[in-house]
Protein backbone atom coordinates (compact mmCIF):
# COMPACT_ATOMS: atom_id res chain seq x y z
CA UNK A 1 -14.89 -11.93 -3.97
CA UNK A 2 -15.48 -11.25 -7.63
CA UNK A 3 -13.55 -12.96 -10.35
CA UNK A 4 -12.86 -10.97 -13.86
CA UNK A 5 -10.97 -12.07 -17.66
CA UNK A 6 -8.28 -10.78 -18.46
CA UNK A 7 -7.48 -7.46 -19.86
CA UNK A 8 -10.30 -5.57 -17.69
CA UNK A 9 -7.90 -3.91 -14.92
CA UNK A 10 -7.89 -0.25 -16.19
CA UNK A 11 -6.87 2.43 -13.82
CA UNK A 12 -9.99 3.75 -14.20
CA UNK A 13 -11.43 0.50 -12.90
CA UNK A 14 -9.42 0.41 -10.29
CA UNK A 15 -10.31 3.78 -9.11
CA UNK A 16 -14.27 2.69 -8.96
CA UNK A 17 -13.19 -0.71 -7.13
CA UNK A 18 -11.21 1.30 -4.41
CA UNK A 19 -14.02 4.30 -4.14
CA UNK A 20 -16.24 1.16 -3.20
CA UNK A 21 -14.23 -1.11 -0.99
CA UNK A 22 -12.56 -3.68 -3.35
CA UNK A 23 -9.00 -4.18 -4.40
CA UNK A 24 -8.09 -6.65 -7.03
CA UNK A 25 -5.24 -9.88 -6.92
CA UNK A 26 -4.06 -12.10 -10.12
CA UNK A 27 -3.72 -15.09 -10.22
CA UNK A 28 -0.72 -15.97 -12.23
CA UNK A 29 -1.60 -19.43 -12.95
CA UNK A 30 -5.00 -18.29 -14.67
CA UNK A 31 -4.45 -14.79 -15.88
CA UNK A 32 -7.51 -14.27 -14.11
CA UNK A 33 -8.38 -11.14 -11.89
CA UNK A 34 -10.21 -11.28 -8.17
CA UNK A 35 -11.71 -8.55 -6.59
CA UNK A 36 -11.73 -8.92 -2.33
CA UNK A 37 -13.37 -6.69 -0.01
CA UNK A 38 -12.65 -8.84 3.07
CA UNK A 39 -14.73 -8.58 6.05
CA UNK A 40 -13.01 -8.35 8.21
CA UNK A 41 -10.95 -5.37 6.89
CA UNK A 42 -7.63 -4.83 7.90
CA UNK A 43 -6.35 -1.19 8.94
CA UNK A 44 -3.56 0.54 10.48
CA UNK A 45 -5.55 3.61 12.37
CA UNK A 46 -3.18 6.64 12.16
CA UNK A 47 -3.30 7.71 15.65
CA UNK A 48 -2.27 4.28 16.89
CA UNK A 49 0.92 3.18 14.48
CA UNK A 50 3.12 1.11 16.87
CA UNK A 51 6.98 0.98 15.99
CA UNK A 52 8.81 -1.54 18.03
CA UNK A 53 11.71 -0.35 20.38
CA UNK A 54 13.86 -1.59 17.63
CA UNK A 55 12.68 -0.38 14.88
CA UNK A 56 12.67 3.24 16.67
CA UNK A 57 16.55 2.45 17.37
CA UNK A 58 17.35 1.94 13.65
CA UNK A 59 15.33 5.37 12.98
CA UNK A 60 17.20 7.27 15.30
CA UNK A 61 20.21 5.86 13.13
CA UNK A 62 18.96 6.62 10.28
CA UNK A 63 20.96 4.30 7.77
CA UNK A 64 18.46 4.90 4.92
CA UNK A 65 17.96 7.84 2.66
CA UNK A 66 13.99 7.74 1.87
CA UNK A 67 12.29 9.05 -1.40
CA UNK A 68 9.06 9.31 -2.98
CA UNK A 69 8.22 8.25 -6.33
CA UNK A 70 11.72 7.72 -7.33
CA UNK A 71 11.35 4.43 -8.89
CA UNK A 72 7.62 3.39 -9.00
CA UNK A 73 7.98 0.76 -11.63
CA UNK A 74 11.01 -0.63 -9.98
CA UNK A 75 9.27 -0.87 -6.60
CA UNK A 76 6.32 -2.65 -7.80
CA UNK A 77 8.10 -5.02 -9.98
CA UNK A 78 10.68 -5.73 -7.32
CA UNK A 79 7.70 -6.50 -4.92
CA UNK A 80 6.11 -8.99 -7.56
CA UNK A 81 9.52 -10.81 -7.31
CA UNK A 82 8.50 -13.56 -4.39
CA UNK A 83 6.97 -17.12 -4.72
CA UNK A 84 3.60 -16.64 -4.58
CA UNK A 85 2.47 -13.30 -6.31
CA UNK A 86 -0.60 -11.87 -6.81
CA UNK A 87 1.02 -8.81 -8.89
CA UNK A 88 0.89 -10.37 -12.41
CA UNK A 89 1.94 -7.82 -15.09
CA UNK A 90 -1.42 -7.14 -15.68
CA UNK A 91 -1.70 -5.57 -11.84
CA UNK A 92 1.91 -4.00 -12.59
CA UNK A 93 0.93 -1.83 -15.80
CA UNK A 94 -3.20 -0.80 -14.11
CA UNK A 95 -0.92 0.28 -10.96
CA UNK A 96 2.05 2.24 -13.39
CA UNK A 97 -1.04 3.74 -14.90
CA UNK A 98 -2.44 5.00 -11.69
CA UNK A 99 1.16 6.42 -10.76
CA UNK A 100 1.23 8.35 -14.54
CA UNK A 101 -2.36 9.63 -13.46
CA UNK A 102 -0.61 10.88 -10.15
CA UNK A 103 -2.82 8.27 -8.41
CA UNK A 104 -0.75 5.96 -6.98
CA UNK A 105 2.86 6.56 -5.03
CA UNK A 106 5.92 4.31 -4.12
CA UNK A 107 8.05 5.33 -0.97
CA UNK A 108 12.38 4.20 -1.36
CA UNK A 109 14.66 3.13 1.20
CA UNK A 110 18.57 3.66 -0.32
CA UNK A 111 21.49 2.47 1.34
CA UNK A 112 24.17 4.07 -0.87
CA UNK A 113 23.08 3.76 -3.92
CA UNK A 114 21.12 0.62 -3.84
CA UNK A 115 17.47 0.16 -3.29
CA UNK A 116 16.99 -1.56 0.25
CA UNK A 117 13.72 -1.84 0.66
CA UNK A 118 9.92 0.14 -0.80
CA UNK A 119 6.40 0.28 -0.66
CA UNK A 120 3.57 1.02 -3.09
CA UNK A 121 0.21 2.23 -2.53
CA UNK A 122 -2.82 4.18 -3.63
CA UNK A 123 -4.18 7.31 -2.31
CA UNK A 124 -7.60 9.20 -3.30
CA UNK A 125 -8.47 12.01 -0.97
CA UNK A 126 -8.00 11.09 3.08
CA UNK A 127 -7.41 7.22 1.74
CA UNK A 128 -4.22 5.30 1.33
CA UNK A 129 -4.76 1.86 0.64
CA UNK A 130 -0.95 -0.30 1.35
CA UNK A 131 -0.46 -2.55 -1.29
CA UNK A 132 2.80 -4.45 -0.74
CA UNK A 133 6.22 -3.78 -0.01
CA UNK A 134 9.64 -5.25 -0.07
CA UNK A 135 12.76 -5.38 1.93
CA UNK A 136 16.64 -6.10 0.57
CA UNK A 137 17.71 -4.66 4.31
CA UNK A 138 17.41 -4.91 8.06
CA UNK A 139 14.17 -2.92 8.57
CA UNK A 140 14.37 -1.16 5.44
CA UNK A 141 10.47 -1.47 4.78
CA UNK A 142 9.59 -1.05 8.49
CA UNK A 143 11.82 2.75 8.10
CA UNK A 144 9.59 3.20 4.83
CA UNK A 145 6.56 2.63 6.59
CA UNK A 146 7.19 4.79 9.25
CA UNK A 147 7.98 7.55 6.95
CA UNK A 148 4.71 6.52 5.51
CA UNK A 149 2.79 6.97 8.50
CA UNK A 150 4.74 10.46 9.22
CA UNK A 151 3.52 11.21 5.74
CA UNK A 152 0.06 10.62 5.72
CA UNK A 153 -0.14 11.61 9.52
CA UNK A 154 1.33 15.10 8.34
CA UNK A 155 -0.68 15.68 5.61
CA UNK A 156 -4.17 15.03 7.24
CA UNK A 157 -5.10 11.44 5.89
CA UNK A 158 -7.49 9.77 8.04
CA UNK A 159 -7.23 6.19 6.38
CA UNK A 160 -4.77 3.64 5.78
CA UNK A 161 -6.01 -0.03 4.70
CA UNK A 162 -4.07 -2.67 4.52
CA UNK A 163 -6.50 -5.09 3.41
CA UNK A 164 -5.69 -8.13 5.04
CA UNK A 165 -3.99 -8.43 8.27
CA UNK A 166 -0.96 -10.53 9.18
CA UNK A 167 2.03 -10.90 11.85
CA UNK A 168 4.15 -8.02 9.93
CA UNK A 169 1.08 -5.29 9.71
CA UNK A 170 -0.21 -6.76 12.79
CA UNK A 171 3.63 -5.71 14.92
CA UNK A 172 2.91 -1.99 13.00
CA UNK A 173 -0.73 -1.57 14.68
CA UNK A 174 -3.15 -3.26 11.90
CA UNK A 175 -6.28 -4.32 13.64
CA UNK A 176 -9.27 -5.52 11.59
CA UNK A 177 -12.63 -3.71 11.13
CA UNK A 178 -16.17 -5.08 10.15
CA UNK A 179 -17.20 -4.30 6.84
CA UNK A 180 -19.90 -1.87 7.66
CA UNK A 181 -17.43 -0.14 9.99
CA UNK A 182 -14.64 0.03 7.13
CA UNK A 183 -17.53 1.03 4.52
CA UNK A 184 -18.08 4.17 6.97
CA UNK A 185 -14.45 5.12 7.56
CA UNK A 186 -13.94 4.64 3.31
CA UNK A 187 -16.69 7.35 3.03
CA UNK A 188 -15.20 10.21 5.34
CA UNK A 189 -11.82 9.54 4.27
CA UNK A 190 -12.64 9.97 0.39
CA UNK A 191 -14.36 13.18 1.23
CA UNK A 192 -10.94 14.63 2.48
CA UNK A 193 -9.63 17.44 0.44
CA UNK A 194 -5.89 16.49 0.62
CA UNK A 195 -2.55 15.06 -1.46
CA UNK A 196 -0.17 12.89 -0.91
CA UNK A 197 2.47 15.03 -2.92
């Protein structure tokens, strides 16, 4: 883990840090930035997303209309809105200027008119790296990241980190990688000529 001041998270830092394995967290109490590439690594491999008999119930039912990029800003702010946060608004403008450079993508779950649940994330070539995501709804982020998986399954991405593993990614298929392993699956991903859009 690598510690930074303040004002250094460019998007065009953030870029390099994902290229080479790290992602960055604030800390709100210090201002400060840290930079993690965890070993183990935490991924979701593509051909193996598990959805749980229920959530594939409440897909069949489809209760939530699903966009992309409709409200980035809104997505990532709304996810910041918890107890412990490591998306300061230093994190939330790098990440709005990776979404103006077409760089990074949020995914919506409506229920009328009223934002259930989302998901943000950034993608360079085969890669999607998961960032967070929030849910208003019964299974409104579990129906956003299955349309995510659809997605990136569709569209020939070969990656999708999720940094850190816990009980949530864990029920969607996360299992965790060595280092070295995730260092080699980084590579051939990023050499993937494709687009999330």
């Amino acid at each position: 883990m690598l510690s930074g001041g303040s004002n250094i998270l460019l998007p065009e830092v953030l870029l390099v840090g994902y290229r080479n394995g790290f992602f960055p967290m604030g800390e709100p109490e210090t201002g400060r930035i840290l930079w993690h590439r965890p070993d183990p690594r935490a991924v979701i491999p593509l051909d193996a997303v598990h959805l749980p008999r229920s959530l594939r119930q409440t897909l069949r039912k489809a209760p939530y209309r699903i966009t992309v990029n409709e409200c980035f800003e809104r997505v990532i702010t709304t996810c910041a809105c918890r107890q412990d946060t490591w998306i300061t608004e230093e994190v939330i403008e790098a990440y709005c200027g990776l979404h103006g450079m077409d760089m990074a993508f949020s995914m919506e779950a409506w229920l009328g008119s009223e934002l259930a649940g989302g998901l943000y994330g950034v993608s360079i070539g085969g890669a999607f790296f998961g960032e967070s995501m929030f849910s208003h709804h019964r299974d409104a982020s579990k129906v956003t990241f299955a349309h995510l998986a659809l997605r990136l399954n569709s569209r020939g991405f070969l990656l999708l980190d999720t940094q850190y593993i816990n009980p949530f990614t864990e029920s969607l298929g996360a299992v965790e990688v060595s280092d070295s392993h995730y260092q080699g699956l980084l590579a051939t991903a990023l050499a993937v000529p494709t687009s999330f859009m």
